[in-house]
Protein backbone atom coordinates (compact mmCIF):
# COMPACT_ATOMS: atom_id res chain seq x y z
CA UNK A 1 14.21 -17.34 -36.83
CA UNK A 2 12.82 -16.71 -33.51
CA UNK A 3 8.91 -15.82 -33.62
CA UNK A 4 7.33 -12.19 -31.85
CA UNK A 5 5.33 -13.67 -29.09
CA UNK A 6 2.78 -11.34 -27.08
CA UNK A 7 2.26 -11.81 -23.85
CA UNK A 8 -1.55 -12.40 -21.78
CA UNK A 9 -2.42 -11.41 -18.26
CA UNK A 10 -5.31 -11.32 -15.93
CA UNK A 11 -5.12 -11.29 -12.37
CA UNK A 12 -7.52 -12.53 -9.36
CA UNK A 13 -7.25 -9.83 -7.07
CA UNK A 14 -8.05 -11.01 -2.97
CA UNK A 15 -8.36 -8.14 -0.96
CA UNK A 16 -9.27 -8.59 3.06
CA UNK A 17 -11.58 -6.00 3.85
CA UNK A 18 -11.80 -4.56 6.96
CA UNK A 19 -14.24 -5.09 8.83
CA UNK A 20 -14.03 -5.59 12.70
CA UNK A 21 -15.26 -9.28 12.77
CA UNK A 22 -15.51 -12.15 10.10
CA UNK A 23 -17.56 -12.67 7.48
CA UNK A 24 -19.84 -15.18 8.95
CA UNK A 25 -19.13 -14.84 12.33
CA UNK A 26 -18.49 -12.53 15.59
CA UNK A 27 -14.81 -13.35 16.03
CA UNK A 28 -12.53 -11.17 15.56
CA UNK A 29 -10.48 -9.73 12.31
CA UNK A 30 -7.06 -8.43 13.68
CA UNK A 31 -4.28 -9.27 12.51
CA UNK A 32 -1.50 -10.85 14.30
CA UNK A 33 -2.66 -12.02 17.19
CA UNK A 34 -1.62 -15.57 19.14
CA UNK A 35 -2.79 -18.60 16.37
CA UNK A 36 -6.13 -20.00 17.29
CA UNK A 37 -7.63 -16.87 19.37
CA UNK A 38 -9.91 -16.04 16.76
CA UNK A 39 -12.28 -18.77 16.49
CA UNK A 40 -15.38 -19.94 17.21
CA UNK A 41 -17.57 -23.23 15.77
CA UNK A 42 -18.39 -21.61 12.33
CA UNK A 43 -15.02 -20.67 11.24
CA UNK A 44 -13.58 -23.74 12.24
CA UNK A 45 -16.02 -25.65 10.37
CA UNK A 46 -17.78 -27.66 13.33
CA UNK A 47 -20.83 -29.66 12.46
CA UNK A 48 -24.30 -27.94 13.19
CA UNK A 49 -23.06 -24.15 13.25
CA UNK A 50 -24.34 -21.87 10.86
CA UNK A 51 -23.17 -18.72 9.24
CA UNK A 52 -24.70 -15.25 9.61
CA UNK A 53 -23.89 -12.35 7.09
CA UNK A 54 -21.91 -9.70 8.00
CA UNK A 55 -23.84 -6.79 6.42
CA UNK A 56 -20.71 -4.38 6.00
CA UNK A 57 -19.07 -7.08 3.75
CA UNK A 58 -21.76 -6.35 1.30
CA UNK A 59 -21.40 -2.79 1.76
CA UNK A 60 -17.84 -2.63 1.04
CA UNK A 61 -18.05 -5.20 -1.91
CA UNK A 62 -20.38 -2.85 -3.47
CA UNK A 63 -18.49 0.23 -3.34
CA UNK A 64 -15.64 -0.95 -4.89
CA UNK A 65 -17.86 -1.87 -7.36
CA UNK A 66 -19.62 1.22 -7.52
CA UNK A 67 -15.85 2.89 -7.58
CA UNK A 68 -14.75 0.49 -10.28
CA UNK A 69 -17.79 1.36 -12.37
CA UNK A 70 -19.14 -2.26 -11.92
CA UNK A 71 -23.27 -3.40 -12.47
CA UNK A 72 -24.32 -4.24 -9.32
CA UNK A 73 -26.61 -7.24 -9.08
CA UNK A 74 -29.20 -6.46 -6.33
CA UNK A 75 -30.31 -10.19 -6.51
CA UNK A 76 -26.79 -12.25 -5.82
CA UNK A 77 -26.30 -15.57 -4.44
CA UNK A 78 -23.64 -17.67 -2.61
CA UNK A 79 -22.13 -20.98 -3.65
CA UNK A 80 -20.30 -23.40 -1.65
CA UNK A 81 -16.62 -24.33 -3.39
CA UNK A 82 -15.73 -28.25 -2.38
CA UNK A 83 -11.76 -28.78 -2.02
CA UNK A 84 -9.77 -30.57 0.77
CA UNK A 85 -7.07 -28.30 2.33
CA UNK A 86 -5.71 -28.80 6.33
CA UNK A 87 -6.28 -24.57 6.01
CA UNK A 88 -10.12 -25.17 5.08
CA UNK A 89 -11.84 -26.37 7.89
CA UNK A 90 -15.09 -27.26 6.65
CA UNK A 91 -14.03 -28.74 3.56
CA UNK A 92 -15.13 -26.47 1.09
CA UNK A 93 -15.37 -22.57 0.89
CA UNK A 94 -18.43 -20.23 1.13
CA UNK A 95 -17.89 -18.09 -2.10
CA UNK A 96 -20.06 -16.63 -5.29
CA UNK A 97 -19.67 -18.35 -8.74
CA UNK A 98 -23.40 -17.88 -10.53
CA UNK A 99 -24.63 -14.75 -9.06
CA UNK A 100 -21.83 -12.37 -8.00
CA UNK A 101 -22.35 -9.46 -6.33
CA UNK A 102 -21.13 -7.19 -8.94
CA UNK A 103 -19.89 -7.65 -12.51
CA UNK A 104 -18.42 -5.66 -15.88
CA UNK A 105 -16.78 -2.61 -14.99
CA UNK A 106 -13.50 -1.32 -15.35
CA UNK A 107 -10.47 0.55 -14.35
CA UNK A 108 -8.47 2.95 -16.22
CA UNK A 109 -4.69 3.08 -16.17
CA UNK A 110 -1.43 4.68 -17.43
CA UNK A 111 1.54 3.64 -18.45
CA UNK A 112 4.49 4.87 -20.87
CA UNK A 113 2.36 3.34 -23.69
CA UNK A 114 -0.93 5.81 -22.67
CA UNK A 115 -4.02 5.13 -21.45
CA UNK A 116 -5.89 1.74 -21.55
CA UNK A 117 -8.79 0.62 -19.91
CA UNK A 118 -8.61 -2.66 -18.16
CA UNK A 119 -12.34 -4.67 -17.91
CA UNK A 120 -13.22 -6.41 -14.51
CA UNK A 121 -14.94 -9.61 -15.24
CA UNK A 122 -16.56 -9.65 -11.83
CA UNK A 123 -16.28 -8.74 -7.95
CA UNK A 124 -17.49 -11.45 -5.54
CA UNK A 125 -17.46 -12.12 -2.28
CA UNK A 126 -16.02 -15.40 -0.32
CA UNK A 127 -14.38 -15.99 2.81
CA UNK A 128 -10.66 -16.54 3.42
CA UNK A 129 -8.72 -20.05 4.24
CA UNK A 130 -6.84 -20.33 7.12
CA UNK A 131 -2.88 -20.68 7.36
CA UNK A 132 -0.06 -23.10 7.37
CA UNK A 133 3.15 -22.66 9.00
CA UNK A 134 5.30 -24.56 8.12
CA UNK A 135 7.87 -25.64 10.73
CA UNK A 136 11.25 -27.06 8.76
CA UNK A 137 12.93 -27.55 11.88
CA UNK A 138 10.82 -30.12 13.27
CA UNK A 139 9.38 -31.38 9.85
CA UNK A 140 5.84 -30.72 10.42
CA UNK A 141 3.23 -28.09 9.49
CA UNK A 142 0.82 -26.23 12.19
CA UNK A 143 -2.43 -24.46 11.20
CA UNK A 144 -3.73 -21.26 11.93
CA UNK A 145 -7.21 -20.47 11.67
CA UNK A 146 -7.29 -16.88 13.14
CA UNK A 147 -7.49 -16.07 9.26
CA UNK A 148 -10.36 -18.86 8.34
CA UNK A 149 -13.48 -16.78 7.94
CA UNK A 150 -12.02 -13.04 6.81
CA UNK A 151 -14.05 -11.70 4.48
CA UNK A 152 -12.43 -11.45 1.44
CA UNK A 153 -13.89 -9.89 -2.27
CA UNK A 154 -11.96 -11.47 -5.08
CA UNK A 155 -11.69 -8.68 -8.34
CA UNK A 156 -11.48 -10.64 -11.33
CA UNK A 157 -9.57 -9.01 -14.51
CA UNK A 158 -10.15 -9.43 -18.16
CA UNK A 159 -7.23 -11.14 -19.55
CA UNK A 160 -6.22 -7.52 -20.86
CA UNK A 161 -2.93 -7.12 -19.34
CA UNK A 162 0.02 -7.75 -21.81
CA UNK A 163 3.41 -6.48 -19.48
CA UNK A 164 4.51 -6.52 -16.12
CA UNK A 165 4.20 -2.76 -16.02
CA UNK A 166 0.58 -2.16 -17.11
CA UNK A 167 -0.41 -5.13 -14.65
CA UNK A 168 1.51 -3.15 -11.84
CA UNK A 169 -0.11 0.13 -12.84
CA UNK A 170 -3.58 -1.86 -12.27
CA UNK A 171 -3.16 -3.03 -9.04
CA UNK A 172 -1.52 0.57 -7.70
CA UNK A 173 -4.75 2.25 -8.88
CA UNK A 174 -6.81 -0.82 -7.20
CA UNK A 175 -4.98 -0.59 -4.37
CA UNK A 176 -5.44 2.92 -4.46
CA UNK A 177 -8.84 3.18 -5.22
CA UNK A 178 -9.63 0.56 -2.18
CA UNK A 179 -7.76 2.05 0.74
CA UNK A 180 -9.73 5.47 -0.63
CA UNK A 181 -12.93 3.71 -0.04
CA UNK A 182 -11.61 2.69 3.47
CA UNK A 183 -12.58 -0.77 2.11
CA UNK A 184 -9.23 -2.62 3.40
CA UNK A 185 -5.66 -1.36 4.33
CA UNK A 186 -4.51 -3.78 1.15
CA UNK A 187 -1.23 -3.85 3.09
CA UNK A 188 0.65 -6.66 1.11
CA UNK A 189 3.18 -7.65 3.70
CA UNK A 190 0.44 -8.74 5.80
CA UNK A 191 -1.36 -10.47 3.11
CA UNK A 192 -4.98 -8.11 3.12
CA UNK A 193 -3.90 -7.84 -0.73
CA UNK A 194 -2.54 -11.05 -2.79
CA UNK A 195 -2.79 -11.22 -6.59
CA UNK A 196 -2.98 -14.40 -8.33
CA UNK A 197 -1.80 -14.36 -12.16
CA UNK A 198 -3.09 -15.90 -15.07
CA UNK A 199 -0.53 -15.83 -17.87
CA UNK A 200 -0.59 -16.92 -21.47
CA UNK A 201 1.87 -16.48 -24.69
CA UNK A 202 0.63 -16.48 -28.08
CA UNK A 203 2.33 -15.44 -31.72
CA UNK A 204 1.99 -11.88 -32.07
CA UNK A 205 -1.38 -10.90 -34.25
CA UNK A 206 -3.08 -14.16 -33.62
CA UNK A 207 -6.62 -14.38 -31.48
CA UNK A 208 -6.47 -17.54 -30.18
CA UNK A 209 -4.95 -17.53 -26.69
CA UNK A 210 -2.34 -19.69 -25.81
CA UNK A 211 -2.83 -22.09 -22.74
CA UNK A 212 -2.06 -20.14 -19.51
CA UNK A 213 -0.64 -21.31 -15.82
CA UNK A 214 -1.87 -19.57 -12.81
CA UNK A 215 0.35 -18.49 -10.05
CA UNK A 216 -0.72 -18.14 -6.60
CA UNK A 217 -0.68 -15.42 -3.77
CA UNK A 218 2.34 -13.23 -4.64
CA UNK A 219 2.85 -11.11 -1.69
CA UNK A 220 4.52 -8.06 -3.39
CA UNK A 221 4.24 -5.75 -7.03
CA UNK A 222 8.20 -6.32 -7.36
CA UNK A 223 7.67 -9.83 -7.06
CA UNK A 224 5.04 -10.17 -9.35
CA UNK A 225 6.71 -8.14 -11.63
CA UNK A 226 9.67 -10.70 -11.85
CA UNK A 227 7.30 -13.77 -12.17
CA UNK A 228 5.45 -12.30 -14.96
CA UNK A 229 8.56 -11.57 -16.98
CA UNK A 230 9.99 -15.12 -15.95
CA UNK A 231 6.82 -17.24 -16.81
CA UNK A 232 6.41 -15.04 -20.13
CA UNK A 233 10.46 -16.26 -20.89
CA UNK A 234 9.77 -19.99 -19.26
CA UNK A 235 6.82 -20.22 -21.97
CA UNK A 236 8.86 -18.90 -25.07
CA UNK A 237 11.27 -21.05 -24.06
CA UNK A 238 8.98 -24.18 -23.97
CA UNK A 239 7.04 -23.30 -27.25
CA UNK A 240 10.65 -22.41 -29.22
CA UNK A 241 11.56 -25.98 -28.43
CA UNK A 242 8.53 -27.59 -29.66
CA UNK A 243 7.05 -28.23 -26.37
CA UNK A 244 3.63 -27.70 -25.03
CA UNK A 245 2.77 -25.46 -22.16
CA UNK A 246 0.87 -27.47 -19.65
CA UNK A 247 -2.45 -25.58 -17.96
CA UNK A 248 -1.30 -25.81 -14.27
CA UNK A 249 -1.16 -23.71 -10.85
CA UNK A 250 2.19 -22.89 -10.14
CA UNK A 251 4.11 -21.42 -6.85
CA UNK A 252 6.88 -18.54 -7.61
CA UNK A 253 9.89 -18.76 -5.63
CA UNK A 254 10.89 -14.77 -5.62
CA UNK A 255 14.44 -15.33 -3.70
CA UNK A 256 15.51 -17.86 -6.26
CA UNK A 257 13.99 -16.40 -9.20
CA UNK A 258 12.12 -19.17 -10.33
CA UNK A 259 8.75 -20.78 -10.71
CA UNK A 260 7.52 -24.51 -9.95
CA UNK A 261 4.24 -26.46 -10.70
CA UNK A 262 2.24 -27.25 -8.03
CA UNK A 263 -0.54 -29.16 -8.68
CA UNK A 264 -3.06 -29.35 -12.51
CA UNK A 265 -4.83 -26.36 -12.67
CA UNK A 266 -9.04 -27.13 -11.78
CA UNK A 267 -11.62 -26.02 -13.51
CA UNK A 268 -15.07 -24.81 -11.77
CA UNK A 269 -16.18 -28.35 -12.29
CA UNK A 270 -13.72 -29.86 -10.21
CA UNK A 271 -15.00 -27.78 -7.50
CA UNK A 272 -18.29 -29.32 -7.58
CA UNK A 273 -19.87 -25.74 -6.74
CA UNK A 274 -23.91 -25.91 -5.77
CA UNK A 275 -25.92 -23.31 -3.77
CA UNK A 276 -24.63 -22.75 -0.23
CA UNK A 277 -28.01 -23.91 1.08
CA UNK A 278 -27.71 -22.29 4.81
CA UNK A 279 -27.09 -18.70 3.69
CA UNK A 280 -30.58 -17.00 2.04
CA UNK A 281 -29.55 -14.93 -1.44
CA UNK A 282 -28.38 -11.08 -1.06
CA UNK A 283 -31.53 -8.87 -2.07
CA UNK A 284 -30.76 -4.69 -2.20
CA UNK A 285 -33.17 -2.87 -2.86
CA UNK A 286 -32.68 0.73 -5.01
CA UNK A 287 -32.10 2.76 -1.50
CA UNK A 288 -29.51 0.71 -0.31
CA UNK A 289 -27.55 0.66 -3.39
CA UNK A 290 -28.51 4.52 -3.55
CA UNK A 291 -27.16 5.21 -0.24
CA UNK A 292 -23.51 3.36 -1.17
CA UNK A 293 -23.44 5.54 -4.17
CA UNK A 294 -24.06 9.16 -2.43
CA UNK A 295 -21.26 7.51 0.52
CA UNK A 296 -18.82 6.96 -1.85
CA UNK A 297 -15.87 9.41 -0.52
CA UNK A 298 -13.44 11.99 -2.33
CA UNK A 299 -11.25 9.95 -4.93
CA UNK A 300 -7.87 10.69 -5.81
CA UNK A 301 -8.24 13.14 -9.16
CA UNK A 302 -10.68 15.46 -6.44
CA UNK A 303 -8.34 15.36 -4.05
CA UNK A 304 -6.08 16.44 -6.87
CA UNK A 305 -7.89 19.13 -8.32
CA UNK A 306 -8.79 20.44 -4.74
CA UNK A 307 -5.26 20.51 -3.51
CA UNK A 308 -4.00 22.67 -5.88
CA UNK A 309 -6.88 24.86 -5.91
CA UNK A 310 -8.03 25.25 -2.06
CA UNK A 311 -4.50 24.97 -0.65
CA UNK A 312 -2.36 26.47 -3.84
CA UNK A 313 -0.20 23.67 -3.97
CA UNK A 314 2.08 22.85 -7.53
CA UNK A 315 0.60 19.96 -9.24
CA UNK A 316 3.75 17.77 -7.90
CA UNK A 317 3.06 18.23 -4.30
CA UNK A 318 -0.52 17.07 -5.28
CA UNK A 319 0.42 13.83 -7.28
CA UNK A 320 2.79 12.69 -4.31
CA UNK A 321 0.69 13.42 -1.58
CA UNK A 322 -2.71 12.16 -3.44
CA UNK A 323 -0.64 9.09 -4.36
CA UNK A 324 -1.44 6.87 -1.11
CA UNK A 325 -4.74 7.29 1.10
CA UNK A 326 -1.67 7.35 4.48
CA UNK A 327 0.04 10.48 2.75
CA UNK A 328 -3.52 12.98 2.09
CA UNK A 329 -4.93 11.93 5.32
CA UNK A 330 -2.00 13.06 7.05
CA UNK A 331 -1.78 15.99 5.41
CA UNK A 332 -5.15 17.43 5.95
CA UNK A 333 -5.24 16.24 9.26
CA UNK A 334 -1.54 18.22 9.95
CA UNK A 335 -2.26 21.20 7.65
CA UNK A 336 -5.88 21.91 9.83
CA UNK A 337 -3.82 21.89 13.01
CA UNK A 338 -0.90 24.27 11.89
CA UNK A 339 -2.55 26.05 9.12
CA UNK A 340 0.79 25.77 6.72
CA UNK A 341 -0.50 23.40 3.74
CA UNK A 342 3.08 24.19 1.80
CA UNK A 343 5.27 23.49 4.52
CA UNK A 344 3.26 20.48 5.87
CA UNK A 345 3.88 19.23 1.92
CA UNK A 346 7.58 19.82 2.02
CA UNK A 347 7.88 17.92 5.41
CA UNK A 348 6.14 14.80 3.79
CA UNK A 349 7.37 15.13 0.18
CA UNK A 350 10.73 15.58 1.68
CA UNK A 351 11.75 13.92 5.13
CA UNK A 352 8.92 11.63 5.23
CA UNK A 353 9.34 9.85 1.25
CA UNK A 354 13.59 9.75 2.28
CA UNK A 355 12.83 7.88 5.51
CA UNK A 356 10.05 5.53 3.77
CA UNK A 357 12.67 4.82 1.20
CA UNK A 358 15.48 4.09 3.67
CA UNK A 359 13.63 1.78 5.46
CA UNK A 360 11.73 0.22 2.76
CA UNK A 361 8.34 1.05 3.76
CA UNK A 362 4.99 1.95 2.36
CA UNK A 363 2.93 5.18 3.23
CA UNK A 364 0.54 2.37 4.58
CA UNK A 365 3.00 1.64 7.37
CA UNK A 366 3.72 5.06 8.58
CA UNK A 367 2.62 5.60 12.31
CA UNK A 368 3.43 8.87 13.40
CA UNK A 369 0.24 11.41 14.22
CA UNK A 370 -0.60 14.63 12.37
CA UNK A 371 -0.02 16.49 15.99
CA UNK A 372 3.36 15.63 16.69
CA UNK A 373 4.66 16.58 13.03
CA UNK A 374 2.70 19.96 13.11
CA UNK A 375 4.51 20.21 16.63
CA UNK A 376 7.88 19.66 14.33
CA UNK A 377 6.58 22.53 12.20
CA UNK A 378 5.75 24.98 14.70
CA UNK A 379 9.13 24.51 16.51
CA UNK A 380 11.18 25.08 13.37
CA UNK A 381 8.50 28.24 12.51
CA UNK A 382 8.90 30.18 15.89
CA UNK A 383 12.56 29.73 15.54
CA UNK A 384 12.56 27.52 18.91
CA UNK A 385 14.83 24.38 17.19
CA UNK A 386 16.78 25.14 13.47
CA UNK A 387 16.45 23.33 10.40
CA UNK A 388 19.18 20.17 11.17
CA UNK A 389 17.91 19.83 14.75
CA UNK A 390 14.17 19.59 12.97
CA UNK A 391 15.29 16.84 10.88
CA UNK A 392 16.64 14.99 13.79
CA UNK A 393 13.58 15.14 15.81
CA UNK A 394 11.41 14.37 13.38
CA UNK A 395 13.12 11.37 12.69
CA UNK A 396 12.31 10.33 15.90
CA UNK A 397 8.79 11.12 15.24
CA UNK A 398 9.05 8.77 12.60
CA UNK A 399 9.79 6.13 14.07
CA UNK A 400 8.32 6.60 17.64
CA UNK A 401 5.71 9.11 17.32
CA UNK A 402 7.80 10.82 20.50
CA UNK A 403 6.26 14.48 21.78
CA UNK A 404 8.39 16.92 19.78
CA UNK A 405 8.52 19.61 22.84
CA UNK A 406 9.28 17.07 25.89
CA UNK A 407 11.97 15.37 23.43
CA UNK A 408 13.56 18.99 22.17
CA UNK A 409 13.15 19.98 26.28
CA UNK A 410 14.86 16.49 27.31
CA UNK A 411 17.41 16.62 24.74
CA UNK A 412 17.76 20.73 24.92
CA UNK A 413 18.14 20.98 21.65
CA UNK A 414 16.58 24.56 21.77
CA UNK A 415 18.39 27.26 19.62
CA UNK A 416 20.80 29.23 21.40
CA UNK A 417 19.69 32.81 20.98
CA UNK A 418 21.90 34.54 23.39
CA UNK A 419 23.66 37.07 21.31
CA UNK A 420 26.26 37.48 24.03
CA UNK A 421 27.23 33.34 23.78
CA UNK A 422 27.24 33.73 20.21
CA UNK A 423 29.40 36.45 19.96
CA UNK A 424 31.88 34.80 22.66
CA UNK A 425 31.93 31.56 20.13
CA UNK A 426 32.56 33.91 16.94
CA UNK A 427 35.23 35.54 18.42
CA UNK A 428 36.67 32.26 19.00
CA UNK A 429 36.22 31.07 15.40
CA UNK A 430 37.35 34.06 13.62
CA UNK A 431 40.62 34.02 15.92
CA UNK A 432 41.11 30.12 15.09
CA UNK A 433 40.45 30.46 11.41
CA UNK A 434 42.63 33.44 10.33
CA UNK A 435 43.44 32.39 6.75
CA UNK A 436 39.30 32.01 6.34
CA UNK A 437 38.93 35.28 7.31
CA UNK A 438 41.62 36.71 5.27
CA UNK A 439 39.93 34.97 2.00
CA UNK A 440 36.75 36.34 3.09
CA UNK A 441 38.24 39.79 3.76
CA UNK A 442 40.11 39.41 0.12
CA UNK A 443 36.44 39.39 -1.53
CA UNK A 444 36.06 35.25 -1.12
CA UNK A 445 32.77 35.32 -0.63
CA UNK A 446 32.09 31.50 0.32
CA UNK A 447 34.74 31.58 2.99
CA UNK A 448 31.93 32.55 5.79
CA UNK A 449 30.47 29.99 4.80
CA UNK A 450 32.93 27.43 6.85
CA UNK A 451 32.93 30.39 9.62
CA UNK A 452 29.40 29.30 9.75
CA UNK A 453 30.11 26.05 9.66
CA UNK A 454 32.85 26.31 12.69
CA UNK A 455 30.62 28.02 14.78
CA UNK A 456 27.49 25.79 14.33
CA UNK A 457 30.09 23.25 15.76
CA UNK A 458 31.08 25.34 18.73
CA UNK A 459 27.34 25.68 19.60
CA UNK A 460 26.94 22.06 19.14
CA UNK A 461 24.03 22.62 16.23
CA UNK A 462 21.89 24.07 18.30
CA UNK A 463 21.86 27.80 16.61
CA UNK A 464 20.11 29.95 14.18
CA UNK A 465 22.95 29.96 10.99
CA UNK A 466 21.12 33.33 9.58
CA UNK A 467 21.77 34.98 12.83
CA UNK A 468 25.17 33.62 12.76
CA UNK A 469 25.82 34.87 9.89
CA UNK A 470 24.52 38.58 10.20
CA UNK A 471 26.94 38.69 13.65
CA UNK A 472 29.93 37.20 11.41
CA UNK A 473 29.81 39.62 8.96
CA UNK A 474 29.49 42.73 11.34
CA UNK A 475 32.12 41.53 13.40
CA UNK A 476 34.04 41.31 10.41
C-alpha cells in the first residue's frame, strides 16, 4: 500500500530593488539596455577597484523588513561568497551570511485551508551575477554584465510551505507588499523577482525532514507551481521504489514539464565565506531605523478600508483594485482628475482586467496614464462618444496611451446628435424592417430592440442608443 507523504517548501526569494545605480557602484540599473553599457571596474571585477555602499539599498532592505515584521540588526556585516561562474566577474559574490541585515519575521497568508503564518528566516543583502546568453546557433555562450552589481535582497522562508498554492499565495503578498513599499517593480518577466525552491517529502506525521533539492530562478508563479507539484511526484516516485533522493540543485524545464540535476547542491562551507574585508560593517543608529518606520507608506488592508469608506466603493471594487500597487495608483491618480471614483473602478475592473487577460499581462505592465483614461471618462460622461465607441478608444489607450480627444477628432467618432439625421435614418429603418415593426406594434416588446440595432448601423456606431430609442418609439 502506497504511504501519505507530506510535502516541504521554502523558498529564497531575489528581488532587484530599484534603485537608480548599482549596489556598489555609479553605473547604471536599467534594464534592457545594449550588453556591456553598464559597467565600470568594480562590477566587472577589475583588480584594485573598490566598492562603495549604495545607502538606499539599505534603506529599502530595511523596510521590507520593517513591512515583513522582521528584527532589524543595526550592527550587520558583509561576507564575500567564493564560486567560479563566467557571470561572476570577480570570482566570488559580495553578500551577508553572519550578520544579515534583518532576521525573524513573518508574513501572513490565505488560502482555501485559512490563514497561516509563514516565518522569514532572514533578509540580506548581496549583489546580483551577471548573464549568459546562450547562442545555440553558433555553439557558444556571450556574457552580459549590465546585470553584475544590481542590488539584490534575498528573503529567506522557513521551510513552512507544504503546497504549490500556499507557496504562490506567499510570494503574491511578497510581491505585493514590495512593489507597495516602492522597493522594486518585482516584474518576473524581466527577472527583478526569481524564487528559488527548496523542496522535501517526508511520511505524513513524522518530524524528521526528508532530504530536499533546490531549484533555481523560476521566472514565473505558474511555473513554479508546476515544478513544485512535479518534484513533490519525482520524489514519491523515487522513495516508493526504494531509492534515495539525492541533495542536489536542479534546473526546471517549464515547456517540457520536467526537471534535471544540475550540479550537488553546496553547503555554506563550500563557499568558503569570510568577511568582505573592503566594505566597513552597516551601523544604524535608532533615528535612522525610526525614520524607515514612520516612511513606511499605506499598505494594502488601508488602502482597503479607505476605499470603501472615503470613496464608497463595494468591498469587490476594493479587493481588485488594492490587489496590485499598478491598479490603486492609477486609480487615485484618475479618480483626483475626474472626480468619479465608481466609474473610474468600473473602467479598470472592467475594460482594463479583459484586456490584461487577453494579452496576458500583469497590472505591472500596464502603460497608459491616469489623464488619458479620465479623458475616456469624460467623453463617454458629456455624451460626446457612446458606450461601444468608448470601448474602442480606450483600447487604444491601452495599448498606446493615444490622446482620447485628437484620436475621437481624427477618427470622428463623435456622437451624432442631429435629431434631423437621426430621424432621416429611422425613417429608413422602420420602412426596411416592416415585419419588426409589426411585432413591436403587436405588443413584442424586444423587437425595437433590433430597430435599435439597424439604426446604430446606419449611423455607423456613432449615436446615442437612448436617444434612438425615445425617437423610435414616438415615431412609432
Amino acid at each position: 500500500m502506497r504511504k501519505e507523504y507530506e510535502t516541504v517548501i521554502g523558498l529564497e526569494v531575489h528581488v532587484e530593488l530599484a534603485t537608480k545605480t548599482k549596489i556598489f557602484c555609479s553605473c547604471s540599473t536599467a534594464f534592457g539596455s545594449q550588453p556591456n553599457t553598464h559597467t565600470c571596474p568594480v562590477c566587472t571585477g577589475m583588480p584594485g577597484s573598490l566598492p562603495v555602499l549604495n545607502k538606499k539599498v539599505v534603506e529599502y532592505a530595511m523596510a521590507v523588513g520593517v513591512a515583513t515584521g522582521c528584527q532589524i540588526n543595526q550592527y550587520s556585516k558583509f561576507d564575500r561568497k567564493n564560486y567560479f561562474y563566467p557571470d561572476n566577474p570577480q570570482n566570488y559574490q559580495i553578500s551577508q551570511l553572519y550578520l544579515p541585515i534583518c532576521h525573524d519575521g513573518g508574513i501572513e497568508i490565505e488560502t482555501k485551508a485559512g490563514r497561516k503564518i509563514i516565518g522569514i528566516h532572514e533578509i540580506h543583502m548581496e549583489e546580483d551575477a551577471g548573464k549568459l546568453v546562450h547562442d545555440d546557433w553558433e555553439e557558444v555562450s556571450l556574457v552580459d554584465y549590465n546585470r553584475s552589481g544590481v542590488p539584490l535582497i534575498e528573503i529567506v522562508s522557513e521551510p513552512d510551505m507544504r503546497s504549490a498554492e500556499e507557496v504562490i499565495a506567499y510570494l503574491e503578498k511578497l510581491r505585493m507588499m514590495i512593489q507597495y513599499l516602492g522597493a522594486s517593480d518585482c516584474k518576473m518577466q524581466e527577472g527583478s523577482m526569481r524564487a528559488d525552491v527548496n523542496l522535501s517529502v517526508r511520511e505524513a506525521g513524522a518530524e524528521k525532514f526528508g532530504t530536499r533539492t533546490e531549484m533555481k530562478n523560476i521566472g514565473s508563479f505558474k511555473a513554479i507551481a508546476r515544478a513544485i507539484e512535479a518534484e513533490a511526484v519525482r520524489q514519491i516516485d523515487l522513495l516508493e521504489s526504494g531509492g534515495q533522493v539525492v541533495q542536489e540543485t536542479r534546473r526546471w524545464n517549464d515547456e517540457q514539464g520536467y526537471s534535471y540535476a544540475m550540479r550537488s547542491k553546496e553547503d555554506a562551507q563550500d563557499y568558503r565565506y569570510f568577511p568582505e574585508p573592503d566594505l566597513v560593517p552597516i551601523v544604524v543608529s535608532d533615528e535612522w531605523l525610526q525614520q524607515i518606520r514612520d516612511n513606511q507608506p499605506e499598505m494594502r488592508d488601508e488602502k482597503l478600508k479607505r476605499y470603501q469608506e472615503t470613496f464608497g466603493l463595494p468591498e469587490y471594487d476594493a479587493q481588485i483594485l488594492t490587489s496590485a500597487k499598478k491598479l490603486a495608483d492609477l486609480f487615485e491618480a484618475t479618480t483626483e482628475l475626474c472626480q468619479k471614483p465608481k466609474k473610474v473602478s468600473n473602467w479598470l475592473i472592467g475594460e482594463t482586467m479583459r484586456l490584461l487577460k487577453e494579452h496576458e499581462m500583469d497590472p505591472e505592465q500596464l502603460s497608459f496614464s491616469p489623464k488619458n483614461l479620465a479623458k475616456v471618462i469624460q467623453l463617454t460622461e458629456d455624451g460626446t462618444i457612446n458606450g461601444t465607441v468608448a470601448k474602442e478608444v480606450f483600447e487604444e489607450v491601452f495599448a498606446r496611451d493615444i490622446d482620447p480627444d485628437a484620436y475621437v477628432k481624427e477618427k470622428g467618432l463623435k456622437t451624432v446628435n442631429d435629431e434631423g439625421a437621426l430621424r432621416k435614418a429611422i425613417a429608413r429603418v422602420i420602412k426596411e424592417n416592416p415585419q419588426s415593426v409589426e411585432d413591436y406594434r403587436g405588443g413584442k416588446e424586444k423587437a425595437i430592440g433590433f430597430l435599435v440595432g439597424q439604426t446604430m448601423k446606419a449611423m455607423k456606431g456613432k449615436a446615442n442608443p437612448g436617444i434612438i430609442n425615445q425617437i423610435l418609439k414616438e415615431m412609432l
